[in-house]
Protein backbone atom coordinates (compact mmCIF):
# COMPACT_ATOMS: atom_id res chain seq x y z
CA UNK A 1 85.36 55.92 99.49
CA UNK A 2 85.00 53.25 97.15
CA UNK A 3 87.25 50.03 96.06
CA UNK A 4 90.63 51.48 95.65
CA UNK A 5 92.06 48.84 93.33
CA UNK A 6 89.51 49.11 90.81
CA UNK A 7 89.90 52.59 90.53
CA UNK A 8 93.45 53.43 90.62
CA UNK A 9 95.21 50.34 90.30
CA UNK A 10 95.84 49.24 87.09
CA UNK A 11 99.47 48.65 85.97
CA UNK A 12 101.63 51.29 84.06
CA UNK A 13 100.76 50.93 80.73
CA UNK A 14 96.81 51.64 81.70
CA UNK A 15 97.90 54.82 83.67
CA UNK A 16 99.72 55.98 80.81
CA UNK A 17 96.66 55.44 78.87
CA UNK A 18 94.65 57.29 81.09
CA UNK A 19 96.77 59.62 81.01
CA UNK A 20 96.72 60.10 77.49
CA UNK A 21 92.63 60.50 77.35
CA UNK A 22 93.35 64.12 78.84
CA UNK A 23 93.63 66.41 75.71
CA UNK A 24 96.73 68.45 77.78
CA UNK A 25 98.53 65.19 77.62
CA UNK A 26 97.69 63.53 74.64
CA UNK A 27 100.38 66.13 72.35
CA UNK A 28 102.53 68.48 72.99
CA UNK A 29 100.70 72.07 74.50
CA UNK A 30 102.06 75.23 75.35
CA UNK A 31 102.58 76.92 72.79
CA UNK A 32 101.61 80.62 71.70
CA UNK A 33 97.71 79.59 71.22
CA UNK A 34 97.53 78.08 74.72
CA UNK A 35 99.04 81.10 76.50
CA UNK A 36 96.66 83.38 74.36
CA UNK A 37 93.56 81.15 75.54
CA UNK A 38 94.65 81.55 78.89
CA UNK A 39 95.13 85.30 79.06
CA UNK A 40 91.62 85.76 77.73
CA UNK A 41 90.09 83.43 80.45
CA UNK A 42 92.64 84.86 83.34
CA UNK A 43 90.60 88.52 82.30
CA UNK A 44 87.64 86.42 83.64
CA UNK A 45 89.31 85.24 86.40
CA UNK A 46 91.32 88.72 87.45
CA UNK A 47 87.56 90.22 87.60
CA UNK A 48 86.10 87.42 89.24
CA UNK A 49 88.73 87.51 91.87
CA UNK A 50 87.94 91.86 92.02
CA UNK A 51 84.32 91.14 92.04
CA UNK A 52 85.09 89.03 95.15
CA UNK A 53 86.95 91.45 96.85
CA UNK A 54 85.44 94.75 96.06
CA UNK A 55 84.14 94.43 99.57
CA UNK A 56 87.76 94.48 101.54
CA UNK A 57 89.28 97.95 101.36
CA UNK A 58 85.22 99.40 101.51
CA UNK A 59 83.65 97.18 104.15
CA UNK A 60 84.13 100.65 106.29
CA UNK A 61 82.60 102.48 103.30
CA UNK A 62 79.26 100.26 102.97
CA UNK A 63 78.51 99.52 106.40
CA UNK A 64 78.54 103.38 106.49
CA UNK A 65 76.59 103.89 103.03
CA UNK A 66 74.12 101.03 104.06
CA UNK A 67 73.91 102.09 107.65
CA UNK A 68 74.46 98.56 109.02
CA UNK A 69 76.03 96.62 111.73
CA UNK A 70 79.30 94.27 111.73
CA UNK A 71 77.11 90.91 111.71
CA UNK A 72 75.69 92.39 108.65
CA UNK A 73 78.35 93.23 107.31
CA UNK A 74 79.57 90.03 107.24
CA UNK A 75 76.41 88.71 106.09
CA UNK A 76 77.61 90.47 102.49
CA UNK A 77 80.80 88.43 102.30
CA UNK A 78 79.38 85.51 103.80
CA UNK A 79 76.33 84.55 101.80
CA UNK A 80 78.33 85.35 98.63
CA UNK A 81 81.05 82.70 99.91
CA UNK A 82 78.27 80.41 100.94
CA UNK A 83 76.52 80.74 97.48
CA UNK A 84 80.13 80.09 96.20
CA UNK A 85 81.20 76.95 97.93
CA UNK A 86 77.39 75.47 97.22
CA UNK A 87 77.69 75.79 93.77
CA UNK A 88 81.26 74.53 93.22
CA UNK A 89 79.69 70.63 92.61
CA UNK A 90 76.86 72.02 90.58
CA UNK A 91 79.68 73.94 88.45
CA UNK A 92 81.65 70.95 87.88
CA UNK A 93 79.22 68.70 86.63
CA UNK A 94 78.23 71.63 84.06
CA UNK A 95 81.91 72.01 83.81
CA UNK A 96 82.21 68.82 82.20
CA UNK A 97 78.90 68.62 80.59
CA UNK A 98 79.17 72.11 78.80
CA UNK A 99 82.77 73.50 79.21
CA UNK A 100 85.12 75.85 80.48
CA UNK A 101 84.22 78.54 77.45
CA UNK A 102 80.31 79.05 78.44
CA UNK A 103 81.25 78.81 82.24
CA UNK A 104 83.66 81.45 82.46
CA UNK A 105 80.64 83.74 79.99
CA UNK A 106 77.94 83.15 82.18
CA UNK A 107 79.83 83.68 85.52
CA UNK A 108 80.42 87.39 83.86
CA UNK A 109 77.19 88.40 83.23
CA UNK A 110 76.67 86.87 86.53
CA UNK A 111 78.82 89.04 88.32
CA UNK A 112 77.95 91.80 86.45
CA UNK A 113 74.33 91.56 87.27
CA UNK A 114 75.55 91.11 91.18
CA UNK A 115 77.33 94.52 91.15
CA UNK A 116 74.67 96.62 89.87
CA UNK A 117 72.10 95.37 92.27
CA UNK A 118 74.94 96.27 94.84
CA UNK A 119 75.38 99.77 92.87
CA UNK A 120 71.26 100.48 92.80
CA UNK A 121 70.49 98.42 96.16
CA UNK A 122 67.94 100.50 97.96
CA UNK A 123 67.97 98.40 101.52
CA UNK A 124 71.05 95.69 102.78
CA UNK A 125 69.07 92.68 102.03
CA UNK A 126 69.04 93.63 98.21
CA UNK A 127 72.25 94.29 98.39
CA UNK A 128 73.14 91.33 100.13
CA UNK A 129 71.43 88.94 97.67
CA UNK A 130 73.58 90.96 94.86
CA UNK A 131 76.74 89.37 96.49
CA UNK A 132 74.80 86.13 96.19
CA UNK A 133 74.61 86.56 92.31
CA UNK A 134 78.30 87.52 92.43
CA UNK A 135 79.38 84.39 94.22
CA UNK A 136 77.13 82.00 91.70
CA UNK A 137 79.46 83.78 89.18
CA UNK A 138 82.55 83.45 91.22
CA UNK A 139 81.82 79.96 91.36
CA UNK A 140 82.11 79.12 87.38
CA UNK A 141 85.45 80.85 86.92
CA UNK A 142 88.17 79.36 88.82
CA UNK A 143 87.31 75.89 87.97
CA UNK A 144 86.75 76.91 84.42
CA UNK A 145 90.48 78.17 84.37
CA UNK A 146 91.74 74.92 85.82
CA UNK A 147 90.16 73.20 83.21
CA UNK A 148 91.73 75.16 80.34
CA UNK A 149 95.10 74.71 81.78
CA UNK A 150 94.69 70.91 81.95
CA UNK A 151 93.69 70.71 78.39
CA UNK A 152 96.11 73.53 76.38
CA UNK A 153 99.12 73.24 78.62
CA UNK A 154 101.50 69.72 79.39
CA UNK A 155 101.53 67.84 82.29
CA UNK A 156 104.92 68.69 83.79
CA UNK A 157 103.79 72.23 83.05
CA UNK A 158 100.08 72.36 85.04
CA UNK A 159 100.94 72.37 88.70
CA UNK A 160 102.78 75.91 87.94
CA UNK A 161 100.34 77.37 85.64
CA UNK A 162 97.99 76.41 88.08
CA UNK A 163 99.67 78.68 91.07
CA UNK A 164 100.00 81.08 88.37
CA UNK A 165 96.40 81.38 87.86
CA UNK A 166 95.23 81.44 91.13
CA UNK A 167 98.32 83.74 92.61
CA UNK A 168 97.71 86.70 89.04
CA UNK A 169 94.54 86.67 89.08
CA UNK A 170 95.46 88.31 92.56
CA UNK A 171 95.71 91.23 90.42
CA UNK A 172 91.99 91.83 91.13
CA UNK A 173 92.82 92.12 94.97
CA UNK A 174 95.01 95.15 93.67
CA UNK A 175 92.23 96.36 91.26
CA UNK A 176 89.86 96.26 94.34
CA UNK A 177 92.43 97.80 96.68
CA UNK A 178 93.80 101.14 94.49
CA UNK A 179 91.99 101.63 91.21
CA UNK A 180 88.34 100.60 92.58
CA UNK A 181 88.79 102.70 95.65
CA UNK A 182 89.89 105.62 94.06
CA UNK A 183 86.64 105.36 91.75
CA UNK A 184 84.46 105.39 94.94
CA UNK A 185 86.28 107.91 96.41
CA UNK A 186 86.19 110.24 93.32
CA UNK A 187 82.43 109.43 92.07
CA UNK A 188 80.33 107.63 94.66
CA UNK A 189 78.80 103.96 95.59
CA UNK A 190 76.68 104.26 91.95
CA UNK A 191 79.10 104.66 89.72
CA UNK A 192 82.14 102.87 91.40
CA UNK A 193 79.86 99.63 90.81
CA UNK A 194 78.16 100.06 87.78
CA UNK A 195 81.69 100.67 86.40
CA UNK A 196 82.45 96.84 87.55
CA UNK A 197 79.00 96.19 85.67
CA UNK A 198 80.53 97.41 82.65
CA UNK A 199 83.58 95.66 82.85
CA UNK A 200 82.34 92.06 82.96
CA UNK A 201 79.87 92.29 80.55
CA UNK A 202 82.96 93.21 78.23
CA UNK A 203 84.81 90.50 79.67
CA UNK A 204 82.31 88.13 79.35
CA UNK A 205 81.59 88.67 75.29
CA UNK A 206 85.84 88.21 74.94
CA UNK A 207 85.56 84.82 76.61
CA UNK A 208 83.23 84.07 74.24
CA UNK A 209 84.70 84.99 71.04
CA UNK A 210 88.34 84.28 71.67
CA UNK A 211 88.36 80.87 74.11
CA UNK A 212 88.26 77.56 72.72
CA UNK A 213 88.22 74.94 75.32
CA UNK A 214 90.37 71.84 73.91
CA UNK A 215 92.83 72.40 71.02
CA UNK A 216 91.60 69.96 69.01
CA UNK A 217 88.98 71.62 68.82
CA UNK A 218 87.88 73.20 65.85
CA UNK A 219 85.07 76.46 66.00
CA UNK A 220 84.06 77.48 69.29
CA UNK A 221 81.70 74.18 69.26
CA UNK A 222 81.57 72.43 72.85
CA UNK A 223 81.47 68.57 71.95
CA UNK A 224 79.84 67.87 75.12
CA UNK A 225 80.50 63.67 76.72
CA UNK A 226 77.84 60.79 75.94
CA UNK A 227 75.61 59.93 78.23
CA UNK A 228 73.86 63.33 79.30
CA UNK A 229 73.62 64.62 83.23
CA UNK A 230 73.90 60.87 84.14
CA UNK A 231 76.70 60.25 83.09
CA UNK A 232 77.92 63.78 84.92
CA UNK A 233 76.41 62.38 87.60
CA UNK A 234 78.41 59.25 87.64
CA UNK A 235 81.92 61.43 87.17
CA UNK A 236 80.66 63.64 90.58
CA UNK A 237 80.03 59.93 92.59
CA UNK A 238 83.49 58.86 91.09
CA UNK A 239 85.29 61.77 92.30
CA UNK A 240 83.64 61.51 95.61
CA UNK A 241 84.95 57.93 95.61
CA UNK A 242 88.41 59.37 95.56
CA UNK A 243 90.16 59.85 98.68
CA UNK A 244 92.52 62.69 96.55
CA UNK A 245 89.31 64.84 96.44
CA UNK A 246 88.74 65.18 99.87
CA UNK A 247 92.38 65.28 100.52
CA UNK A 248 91.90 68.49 98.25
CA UNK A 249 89.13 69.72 100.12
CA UNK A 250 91.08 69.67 102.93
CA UNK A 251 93.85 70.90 102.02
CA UNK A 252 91.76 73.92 100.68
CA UNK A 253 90.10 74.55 103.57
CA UNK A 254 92.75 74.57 105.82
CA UNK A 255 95.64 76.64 104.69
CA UNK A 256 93.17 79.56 102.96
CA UNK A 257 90.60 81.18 105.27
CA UNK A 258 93.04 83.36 107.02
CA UNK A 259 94.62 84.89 104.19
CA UNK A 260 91.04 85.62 102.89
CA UNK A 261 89.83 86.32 106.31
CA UNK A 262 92.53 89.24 106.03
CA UNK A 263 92.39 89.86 102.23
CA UNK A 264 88.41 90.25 102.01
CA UNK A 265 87.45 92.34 104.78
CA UNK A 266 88.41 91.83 108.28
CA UNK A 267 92.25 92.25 107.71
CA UNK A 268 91.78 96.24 106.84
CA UNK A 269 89.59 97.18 110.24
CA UNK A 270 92.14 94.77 112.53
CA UNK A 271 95.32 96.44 110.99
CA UNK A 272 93.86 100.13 111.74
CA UNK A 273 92.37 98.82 115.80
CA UNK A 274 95.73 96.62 116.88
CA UNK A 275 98.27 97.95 114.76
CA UNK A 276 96.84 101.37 114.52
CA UNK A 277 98.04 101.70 110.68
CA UNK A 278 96.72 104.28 108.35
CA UNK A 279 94.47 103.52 105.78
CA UNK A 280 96.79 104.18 103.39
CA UNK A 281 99.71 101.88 105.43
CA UNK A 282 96.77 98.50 105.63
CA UNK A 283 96.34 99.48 101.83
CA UNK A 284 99.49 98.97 101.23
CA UNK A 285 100.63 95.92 103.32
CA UNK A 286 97.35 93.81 101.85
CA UNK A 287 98.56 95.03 98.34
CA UNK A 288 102.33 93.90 99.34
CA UNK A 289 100.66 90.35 100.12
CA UNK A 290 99.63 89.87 96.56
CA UNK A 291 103.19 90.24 95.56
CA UNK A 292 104.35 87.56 98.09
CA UNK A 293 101.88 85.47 97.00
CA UNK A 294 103.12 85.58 93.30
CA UNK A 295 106.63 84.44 94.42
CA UNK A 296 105.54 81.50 97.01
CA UNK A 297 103.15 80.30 94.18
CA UNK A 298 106.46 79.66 91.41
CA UNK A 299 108.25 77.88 94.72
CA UNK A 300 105.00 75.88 95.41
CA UNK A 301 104.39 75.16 92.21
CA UNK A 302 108.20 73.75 91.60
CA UNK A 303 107.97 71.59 94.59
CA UNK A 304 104.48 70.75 93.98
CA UNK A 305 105.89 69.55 90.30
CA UNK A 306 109.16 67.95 91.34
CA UNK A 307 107.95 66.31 94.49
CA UNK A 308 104.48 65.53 94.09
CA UNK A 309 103.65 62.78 96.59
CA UNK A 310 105.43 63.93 99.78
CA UNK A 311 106.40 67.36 98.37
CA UNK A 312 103.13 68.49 98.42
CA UNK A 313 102.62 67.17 101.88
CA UNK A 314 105.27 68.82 103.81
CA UNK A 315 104.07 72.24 101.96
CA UNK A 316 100.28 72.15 103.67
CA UNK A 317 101.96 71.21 107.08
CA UNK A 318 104.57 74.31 106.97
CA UNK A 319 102.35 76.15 105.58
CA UNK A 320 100.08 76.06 108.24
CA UNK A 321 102.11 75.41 111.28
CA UNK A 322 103.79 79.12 110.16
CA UNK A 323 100.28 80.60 110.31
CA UNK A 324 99.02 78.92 113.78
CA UNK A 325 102.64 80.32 115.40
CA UNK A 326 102.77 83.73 113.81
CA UNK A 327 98.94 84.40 114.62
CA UNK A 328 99.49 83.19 117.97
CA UNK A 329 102.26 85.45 119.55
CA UNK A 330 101.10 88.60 117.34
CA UNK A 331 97.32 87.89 119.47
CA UNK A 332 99.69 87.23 123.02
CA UNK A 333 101.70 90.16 122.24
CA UNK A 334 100.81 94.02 122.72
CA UNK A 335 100.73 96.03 119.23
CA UNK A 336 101.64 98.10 117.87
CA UNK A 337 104.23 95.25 116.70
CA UNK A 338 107.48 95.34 115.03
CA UNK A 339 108.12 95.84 111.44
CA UNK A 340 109.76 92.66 111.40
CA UNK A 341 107.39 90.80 112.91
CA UNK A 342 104.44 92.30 110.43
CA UNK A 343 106.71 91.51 107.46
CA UNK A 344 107.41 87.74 109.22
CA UNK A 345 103.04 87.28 109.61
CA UNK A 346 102.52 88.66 105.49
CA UNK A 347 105.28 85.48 104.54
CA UNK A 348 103.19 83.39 106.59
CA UNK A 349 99.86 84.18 106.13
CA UNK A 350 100.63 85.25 102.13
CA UNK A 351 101.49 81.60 101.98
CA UNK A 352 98.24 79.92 102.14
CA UNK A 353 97.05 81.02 98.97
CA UNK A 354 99.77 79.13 97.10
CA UNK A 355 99.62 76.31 99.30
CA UNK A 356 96.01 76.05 98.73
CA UNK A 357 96.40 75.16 95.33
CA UNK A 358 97.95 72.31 96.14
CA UNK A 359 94.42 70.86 96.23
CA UNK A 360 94.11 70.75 93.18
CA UNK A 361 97.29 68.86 92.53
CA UNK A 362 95.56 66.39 94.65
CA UNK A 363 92.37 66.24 93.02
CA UNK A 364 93.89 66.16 89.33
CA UNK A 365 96.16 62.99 89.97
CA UNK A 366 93.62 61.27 92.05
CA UNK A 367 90.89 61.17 89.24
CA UNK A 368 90.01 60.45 85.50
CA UNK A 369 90.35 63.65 83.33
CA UNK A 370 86.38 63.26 82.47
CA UNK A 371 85.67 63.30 85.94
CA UNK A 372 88.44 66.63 86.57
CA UNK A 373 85.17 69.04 86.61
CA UNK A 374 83.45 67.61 89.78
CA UNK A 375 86.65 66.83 91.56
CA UNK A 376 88.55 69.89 91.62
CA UNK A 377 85.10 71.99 92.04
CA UNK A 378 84.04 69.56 95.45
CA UNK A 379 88.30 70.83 96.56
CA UNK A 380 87.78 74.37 96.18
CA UNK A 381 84.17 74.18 97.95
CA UNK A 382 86.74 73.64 101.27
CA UNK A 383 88.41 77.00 101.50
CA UNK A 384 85.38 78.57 100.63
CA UNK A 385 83.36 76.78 103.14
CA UNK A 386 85.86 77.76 106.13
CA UNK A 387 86.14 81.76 104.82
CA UNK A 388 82.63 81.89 104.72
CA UNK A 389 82.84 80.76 108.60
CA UNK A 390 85.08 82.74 109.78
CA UNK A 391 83.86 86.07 108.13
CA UNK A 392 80.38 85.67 110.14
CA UNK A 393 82.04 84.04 112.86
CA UNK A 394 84.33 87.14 113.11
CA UNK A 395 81.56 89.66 112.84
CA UNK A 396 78.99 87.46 115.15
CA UNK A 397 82.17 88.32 117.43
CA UNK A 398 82.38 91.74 117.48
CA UNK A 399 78.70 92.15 117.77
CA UNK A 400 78.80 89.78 120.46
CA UNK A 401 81.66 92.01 122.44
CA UNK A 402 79.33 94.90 121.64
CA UNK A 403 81.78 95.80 118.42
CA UNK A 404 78.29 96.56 116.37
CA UNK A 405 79.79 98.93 113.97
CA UNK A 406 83.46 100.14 113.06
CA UNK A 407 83.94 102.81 115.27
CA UNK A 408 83.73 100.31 118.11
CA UNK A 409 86.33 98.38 116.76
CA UNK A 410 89.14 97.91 119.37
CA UNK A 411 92.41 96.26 119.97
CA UNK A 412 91.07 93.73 122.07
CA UNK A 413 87.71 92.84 120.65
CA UNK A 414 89.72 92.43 117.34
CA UNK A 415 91.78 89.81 118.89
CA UNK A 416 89.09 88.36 120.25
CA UNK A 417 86.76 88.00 117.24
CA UNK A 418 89.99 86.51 114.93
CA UNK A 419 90.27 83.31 117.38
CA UNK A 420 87.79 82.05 115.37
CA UNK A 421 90.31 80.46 113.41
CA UNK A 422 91.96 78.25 115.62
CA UNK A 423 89.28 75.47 115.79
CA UNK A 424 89.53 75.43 111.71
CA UNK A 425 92.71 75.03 111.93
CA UNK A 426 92.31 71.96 114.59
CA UNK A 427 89.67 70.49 111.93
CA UNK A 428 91.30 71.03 108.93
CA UNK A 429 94.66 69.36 109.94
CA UNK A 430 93.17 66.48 111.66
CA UNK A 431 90.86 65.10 108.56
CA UNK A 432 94.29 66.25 106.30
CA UNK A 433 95.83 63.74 108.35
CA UNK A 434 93.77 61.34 108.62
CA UNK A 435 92.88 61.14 104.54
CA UNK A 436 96.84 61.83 103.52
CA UNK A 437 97.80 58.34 103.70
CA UNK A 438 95.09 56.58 101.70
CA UNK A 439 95.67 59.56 98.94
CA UNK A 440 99.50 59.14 99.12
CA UNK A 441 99.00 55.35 97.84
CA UNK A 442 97.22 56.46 95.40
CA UNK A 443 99.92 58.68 94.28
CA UNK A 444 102.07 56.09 94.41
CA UNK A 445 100.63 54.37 91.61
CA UNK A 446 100.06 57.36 89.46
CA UNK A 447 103.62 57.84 89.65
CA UNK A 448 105.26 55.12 89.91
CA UNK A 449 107.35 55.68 92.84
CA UNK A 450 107.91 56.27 96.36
């Protein structure tokens, strides 16, 4: 991991100069310009997010329009996912080499270009690589977003703007769920996605006119750091020297895959085979979800503020010891089950999406601001990684059970196919464990306190 005393343990005073090197920290920020910057880039990120999940509420629809089977169908979300989490280091380094403007630009088009190869897609394989080019766009934004908060906003303000960023740009999940539907169901396939075409392409030329990436800045002029790709290089082996990066990654990977798991694509066919919910009722819960999420992500993001060495701690452990137990008596239990109960899962399950931002927390106080690129992209690679698992571990499932398209989709080879997530869990909160301590020193220093 590297010598921790040369990296993190200088006294106060060279902290606070650290500190100071960030251009969020160095004045005052908040003001009317930064939350203008912001809502410009969110628009990137609130498509980004709708791009992502275009595929939840119509998984039914396009293994239907492309005439494929469950593993397939997975195959959509999971190569996009995989492209994603791949290119999360490459899109730090350029993160910090060209900034969070031209990132957020180019993941548009990106994304853009993705959806009308899914719109025009003769054949699944060219269909499937269009969800590739959607997830190398995918990739850009987040990160990108992150980085604008850390620069326009103050310290004591970024954890929450943070978990307000991830938990809005939600919003895209609703997009995807209602608006986007109702499109396909009113045109067809075609239009429905060239329609999201449109959109980022629009979104993408509004970035660029209207986002500046540092304050100071003056024009739209990126000054990018001295010393080229090798000294991006050298941020990306310093950040993997950190033991708050992997903490990060962790974290990431182990309180998000089962709210995406249900958010994405599997959550809508599992609702209508154990709960045996109307379209319109799984609609609605998933859209419910979003909600939930906004409201655990201001708690999250006041403890995460407050209480940021064993604050943030405690929240990944709750987090997911409410998931493991709520998952495990709704799969030992006959469904349909209570409305309670249902209500009881969304709280816990809704949960993860907050808490998974808490990775970034992690990765932010852990590492130099020119190295903030690299490290928070190598923490979100983690939930990425483990989605991207269990959405092809869920379909290899099915098939496997002989599930091999939606109409075969059952109470118990639903159950079945979502135990996938238990060993991820088992993974995820071991290595959380086992890196927690070295990280909370760290954070000791950074803040001065136990």
């Amino acid at each position: 991991m590297g010598d921790m005393n040369q990296h993190m343990g200088e006294d106060r005073a060279s902290v606070r100069g650290r500190v100071s090197e960030n251009p969020g920290f160095k004045t005052r920020k908040g003001g009317a310009k930064a939350y203008a910057t912001w809502a410009v880039a969110m628009a990137g990120y609130v498509f980004a997010v709708t791009c992502r999940s275009s595929m939840s509420a119509t998984g039914i629809t396009a293994a239907e329009h492309f005439h494929t089977t469950s593993t397939a169908l997975s195959m959509f979300l999971y190569l996009q996912l995989f492209v994603y989490a791949i290119m999360q280091i490459p899109a730090g380094v350029m993160l910090d080499r060209f900034g969070a403007r031209k990132l957020i630009a180019t993941g548009g088009f990106l994304m853009a270009a993705g959806q009308m190869m899914m719109a025009v897609a003769p054949v699944t394989s060219l269909a499937i690589v269009g969800r590739g080019i959607v997830g190398m766009g995918d990739a850009m934004t987040f990160i990108s977003v992150i980085r604008l908060v850390s620069a326009w906003f103050p310290l004591s303000r970024v954890p929450l703007m943070n978990q307000l960023t991830s938990m809005l740009g939600g919003i895209g999940q609703i997009i995807s769920i209602y608006p986007f539907v109702w499109l396909l169901n009113l045109t067809n396939w075609q239009t429905a996605f060239l329609s999201l075409t449109g959109a980022g392409v629009c979104i993408a030329a509004c970035v660029l006119l209207g986002v500046r990436d540092d304050p100071r800045q003056r024009g739209r002029r990126h000054e990018r750091p001295a010393g080229g790709m090798k000294a991006a290089l050298g941020g990306l082996k310093a950040a993997l020297g950190t033991p708050g990066t992997f903490c990060g990654f962790w974290v990431h990977a182990t309180t998000w895959f089962s709210i995406n798991m249900m958010n994405q694509l599997w959550g809508f066919p599992f609702l209508l085979a154990v709960e045996h919910w109307s379209r319109t009722q799984a609609s609605a819960y998933l859209a419910i979800g979003m909600v939930i999420n906004v409201a655990w992500a201001l708690v999250m993001g006041r403890i995460a503020g407050l209480h940021p060495i064993h604050g943030r701690a405690a929240v990944v452990y709750v987090t997911v010891g409410a998931q493991i137990v709520c998952w495990t008596i709704l799969l030992l239990t006959p469904g349909p089950h209570p409305t309670w109960f249902m209500w009881l899962l969304l709280l816990a399950i809704s949960s993860g999406g907050p808490a998974s931002n808490i990775a970034f927390d992690f990765a932010r106080d852990t590492n130099r601001p020119e190295n903030l690129g690299a490290a928070t992209g190598f923490a979100n690679t983690g939930g990425f990684l483990s989605s991207a698992i269990v959405f092809l571990g869920v379909g290899l499932m099915l098939d496997a059970q002989g599930a091999t398209d939606p109409s075969l989709y059952t109470d118990h080879v639903m159950r079945v196919a979502v135990l996938i997530q238990y060993p991820l869990w088992a993974l995820g909160l071991t290595a959380f464990t086992i890196m927690l301590p070295r990280t909370m020193r760290v954070l000791r220093q950074r803040f001065h306190r136990d």
